[in-house]
Protein backbone atom coordinates (compact mmCIF):
# COMPACT_ATOMS: atom_id res chain seq x y z
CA UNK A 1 136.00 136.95 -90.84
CA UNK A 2 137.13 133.56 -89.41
CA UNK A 3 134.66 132.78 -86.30
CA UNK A 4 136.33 129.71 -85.87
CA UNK A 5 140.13 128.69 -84.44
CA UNK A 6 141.18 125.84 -86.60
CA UNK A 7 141.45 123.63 -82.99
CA UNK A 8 137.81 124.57 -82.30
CA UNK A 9 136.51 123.78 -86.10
CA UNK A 10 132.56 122.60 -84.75
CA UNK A 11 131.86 119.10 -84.54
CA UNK A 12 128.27 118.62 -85.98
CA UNK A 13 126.37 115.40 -85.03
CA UNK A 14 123.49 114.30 -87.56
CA UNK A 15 121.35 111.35 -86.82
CA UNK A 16 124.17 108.54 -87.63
CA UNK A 17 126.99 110.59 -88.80
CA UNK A 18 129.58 113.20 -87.59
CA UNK A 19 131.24 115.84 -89.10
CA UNK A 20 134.63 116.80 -87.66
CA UNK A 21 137.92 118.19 -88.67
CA UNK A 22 139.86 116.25 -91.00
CA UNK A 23 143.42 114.83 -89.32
CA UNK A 24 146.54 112.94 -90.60
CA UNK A 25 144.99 109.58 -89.49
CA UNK A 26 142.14 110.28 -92.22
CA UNK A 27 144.76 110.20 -94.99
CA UNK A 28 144.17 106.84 -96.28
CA UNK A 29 140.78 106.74 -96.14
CA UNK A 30 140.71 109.76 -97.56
CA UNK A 31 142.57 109.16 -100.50
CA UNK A 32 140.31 106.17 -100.67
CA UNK A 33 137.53 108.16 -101.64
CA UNK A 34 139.72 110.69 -103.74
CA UNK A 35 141.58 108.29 -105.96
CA UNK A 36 138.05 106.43 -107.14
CA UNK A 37 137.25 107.65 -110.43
CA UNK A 38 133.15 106.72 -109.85
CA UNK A 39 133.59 109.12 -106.45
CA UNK A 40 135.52 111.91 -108.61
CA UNK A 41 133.15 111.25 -111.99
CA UNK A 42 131.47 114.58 -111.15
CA UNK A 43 134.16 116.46 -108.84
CA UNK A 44 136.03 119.80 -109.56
CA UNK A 45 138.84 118.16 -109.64
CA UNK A 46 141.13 114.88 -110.82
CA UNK A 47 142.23 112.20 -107.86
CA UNK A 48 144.83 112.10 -105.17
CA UNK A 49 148.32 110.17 -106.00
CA UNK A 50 148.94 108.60 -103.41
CA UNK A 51 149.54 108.89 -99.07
CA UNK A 52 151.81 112.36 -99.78
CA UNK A 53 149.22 113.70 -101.72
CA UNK A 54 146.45 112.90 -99.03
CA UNK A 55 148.14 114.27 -96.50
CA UNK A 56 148.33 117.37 -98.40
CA UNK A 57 145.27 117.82 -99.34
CA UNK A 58 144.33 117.69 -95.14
CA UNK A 59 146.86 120.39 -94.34
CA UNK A 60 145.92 122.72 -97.44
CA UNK A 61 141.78 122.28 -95.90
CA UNK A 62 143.90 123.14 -92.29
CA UNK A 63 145.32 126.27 -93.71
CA UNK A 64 141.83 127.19 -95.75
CA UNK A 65 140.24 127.02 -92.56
CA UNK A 66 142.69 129.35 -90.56
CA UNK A 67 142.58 131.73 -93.69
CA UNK A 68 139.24 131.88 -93.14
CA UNK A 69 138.39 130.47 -97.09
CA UNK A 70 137.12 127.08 -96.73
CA UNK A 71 135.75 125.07 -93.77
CA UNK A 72 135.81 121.54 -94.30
CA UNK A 73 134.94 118.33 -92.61
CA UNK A 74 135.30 114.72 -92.58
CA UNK A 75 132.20 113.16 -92.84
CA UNK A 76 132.71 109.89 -90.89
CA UNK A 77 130.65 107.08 -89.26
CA UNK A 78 132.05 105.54 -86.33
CA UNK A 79 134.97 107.45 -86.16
CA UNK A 80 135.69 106.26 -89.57
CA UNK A 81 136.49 108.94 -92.82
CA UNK A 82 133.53 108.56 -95.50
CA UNK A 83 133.49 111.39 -96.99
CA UNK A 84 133.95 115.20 -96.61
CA UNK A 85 131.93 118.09 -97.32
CA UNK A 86 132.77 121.37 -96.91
CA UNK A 87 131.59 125.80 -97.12
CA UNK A 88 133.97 127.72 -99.66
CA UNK A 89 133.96 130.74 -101.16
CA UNK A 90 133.16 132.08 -97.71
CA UNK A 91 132.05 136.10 -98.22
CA UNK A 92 132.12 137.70 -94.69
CA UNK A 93 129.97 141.17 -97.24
CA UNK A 94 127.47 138.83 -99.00
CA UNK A 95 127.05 136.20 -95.77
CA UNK A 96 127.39 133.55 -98.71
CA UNK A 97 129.37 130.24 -99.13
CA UNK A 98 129.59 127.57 -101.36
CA UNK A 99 128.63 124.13 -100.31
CA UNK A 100 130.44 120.81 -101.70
CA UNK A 101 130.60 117.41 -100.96
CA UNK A 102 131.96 114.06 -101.61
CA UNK A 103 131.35 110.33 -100.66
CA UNK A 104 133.07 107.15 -100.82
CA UNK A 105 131.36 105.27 -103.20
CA UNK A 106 130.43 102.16 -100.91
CA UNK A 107 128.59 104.26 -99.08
CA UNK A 108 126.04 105.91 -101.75
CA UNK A 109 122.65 105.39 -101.30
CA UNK A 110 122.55 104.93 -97.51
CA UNK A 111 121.21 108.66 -96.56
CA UNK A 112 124.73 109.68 -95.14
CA UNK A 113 125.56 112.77 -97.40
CA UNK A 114 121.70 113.62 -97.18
CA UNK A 115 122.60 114.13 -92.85
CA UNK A 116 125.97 115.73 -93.38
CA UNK A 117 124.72 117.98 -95.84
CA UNK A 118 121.67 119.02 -93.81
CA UNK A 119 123.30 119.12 -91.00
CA UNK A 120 125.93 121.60 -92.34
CA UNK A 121 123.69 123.83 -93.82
CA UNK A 122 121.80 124.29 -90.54
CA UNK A 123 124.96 125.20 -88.69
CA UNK A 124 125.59 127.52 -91.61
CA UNK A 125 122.78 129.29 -91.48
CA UNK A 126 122.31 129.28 -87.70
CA UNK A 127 125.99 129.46 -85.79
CA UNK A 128 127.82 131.13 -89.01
CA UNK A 129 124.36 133.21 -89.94
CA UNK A 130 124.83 132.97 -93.74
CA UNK A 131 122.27 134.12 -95.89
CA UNK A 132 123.10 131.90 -98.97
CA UNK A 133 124.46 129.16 -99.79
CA UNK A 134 125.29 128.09 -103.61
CA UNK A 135 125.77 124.55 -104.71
CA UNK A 136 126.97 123.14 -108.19
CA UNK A 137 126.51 119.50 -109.82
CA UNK A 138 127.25 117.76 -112.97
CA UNK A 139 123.65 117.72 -114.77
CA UNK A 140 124.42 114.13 -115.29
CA UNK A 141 124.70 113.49 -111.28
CA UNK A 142 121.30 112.62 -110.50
CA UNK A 143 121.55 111.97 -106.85
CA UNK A 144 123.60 115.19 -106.04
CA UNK A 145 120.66 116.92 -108.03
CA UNK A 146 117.94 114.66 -105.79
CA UNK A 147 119.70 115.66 -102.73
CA UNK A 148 120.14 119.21 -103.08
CA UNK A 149 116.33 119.83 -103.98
CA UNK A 150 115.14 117.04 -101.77
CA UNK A 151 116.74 120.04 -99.00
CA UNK A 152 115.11 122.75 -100.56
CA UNK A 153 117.94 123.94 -102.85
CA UNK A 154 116.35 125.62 -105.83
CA UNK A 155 117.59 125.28 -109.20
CA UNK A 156 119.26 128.79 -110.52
CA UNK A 157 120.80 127.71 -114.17
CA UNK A 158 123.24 125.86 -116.17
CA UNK A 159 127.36 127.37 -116.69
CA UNK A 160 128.35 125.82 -119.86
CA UNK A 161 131.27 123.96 -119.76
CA UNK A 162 132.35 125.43 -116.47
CA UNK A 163 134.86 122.75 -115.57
CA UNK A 164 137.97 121.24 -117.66
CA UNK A 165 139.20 118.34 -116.26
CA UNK A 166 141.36 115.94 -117.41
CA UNK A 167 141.18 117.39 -120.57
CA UNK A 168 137.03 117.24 -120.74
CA UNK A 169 134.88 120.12 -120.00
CA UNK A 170 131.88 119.79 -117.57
CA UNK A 171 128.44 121.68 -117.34
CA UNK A 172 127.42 122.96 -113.60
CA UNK A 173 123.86 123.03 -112.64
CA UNK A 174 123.99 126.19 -110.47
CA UNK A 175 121.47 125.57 -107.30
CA UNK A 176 121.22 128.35 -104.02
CA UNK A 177 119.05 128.47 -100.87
CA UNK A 178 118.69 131.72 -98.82
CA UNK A 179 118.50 130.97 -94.92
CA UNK A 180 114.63 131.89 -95.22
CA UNK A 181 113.65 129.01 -96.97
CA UNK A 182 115.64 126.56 -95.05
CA UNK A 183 113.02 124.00 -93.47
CA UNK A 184 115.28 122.63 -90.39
């Protein structure tokens, strides 16, 4: 189930921020934010290389979207990439997804993945009409943790070592919300 062409991928305004389909012409911001090891501390996954590697990265979240596995979107300010965040694990049975998301370290603290994030879930729950939606952190991420139950997200339990990267494993702090607790 893919209700989406990947040329009609929803733009979602929040208060000060947009979300919108990632692009070529996001590459080096992008691989800003995913070649900083303080932005990646906590991620599933090591940093981007370099341009090549940034641009694909964009075309594999292009081809996720069309496969119907992943929607993702740039989460920018001004027309400018800060971030992305992004549904996964997207189970047409279960109306489930998995949310993620990512910001450029600069711009921590300023309330902008606390808009993207809400404003994704609501179009999740309202235009895609998922159920649930799953989230994971680091236990040691404190304001991924903060922003997730600041939203409602409750807190389900703790997979043990549920990462390895870079040669280090990593706990996930398992958190869900079911589209009849979501507060809009």
């Amino acid at each position: 189930m893919n209700p989406f062409a990947i040329d009609d991928l929803p733009q979602i305004e929040a208060e000060r921020v947009v979300l919108r389909a990632m692009d070529n012409s996001d590459a080096a911001a992008l691989l800003e934010v995913f070649s900083d090891a303080d932005a990646l501390k906590y991620w599933g996954h090591g940093p981007l290389a370099d341009f090549d590697a940034a641009h694909a990265y964009i075309s594999s979240a292009q081809r996720a979207y069309q496969a119907g596995s992943r929607y993702q979107w740039a989460i920018t300010l001004d027309g400018k990439l800060l971030g992305s965040c992004a549904l996964s694990a997207l189970n047409p049975q279960h109306l489930s997804a998995t949310l993620s998301y990512v910001l450029a370290t600069r711009c921590l603290g300023q309330g902008y993945a606390r808009e993207a994030v809400h404003a994704l879930v609501s179009v999740a729950f309202d235009a895609l009409d998922l159920n649930r939606i799953e989230a994971d952190t680091d236990p040691r991420h404190i304001r991924s943790i903060r922003l997730l139950e600041a939203l409602g997200f409750q807190r389900e339990g703790l997979l043990r070592q549920r990462y390895r990267i870079d040669g280090n494993y990593q706990d996930a702090l398992m958190f869900g919300m079911l589209k009849e607790d979501w507060q809009v």
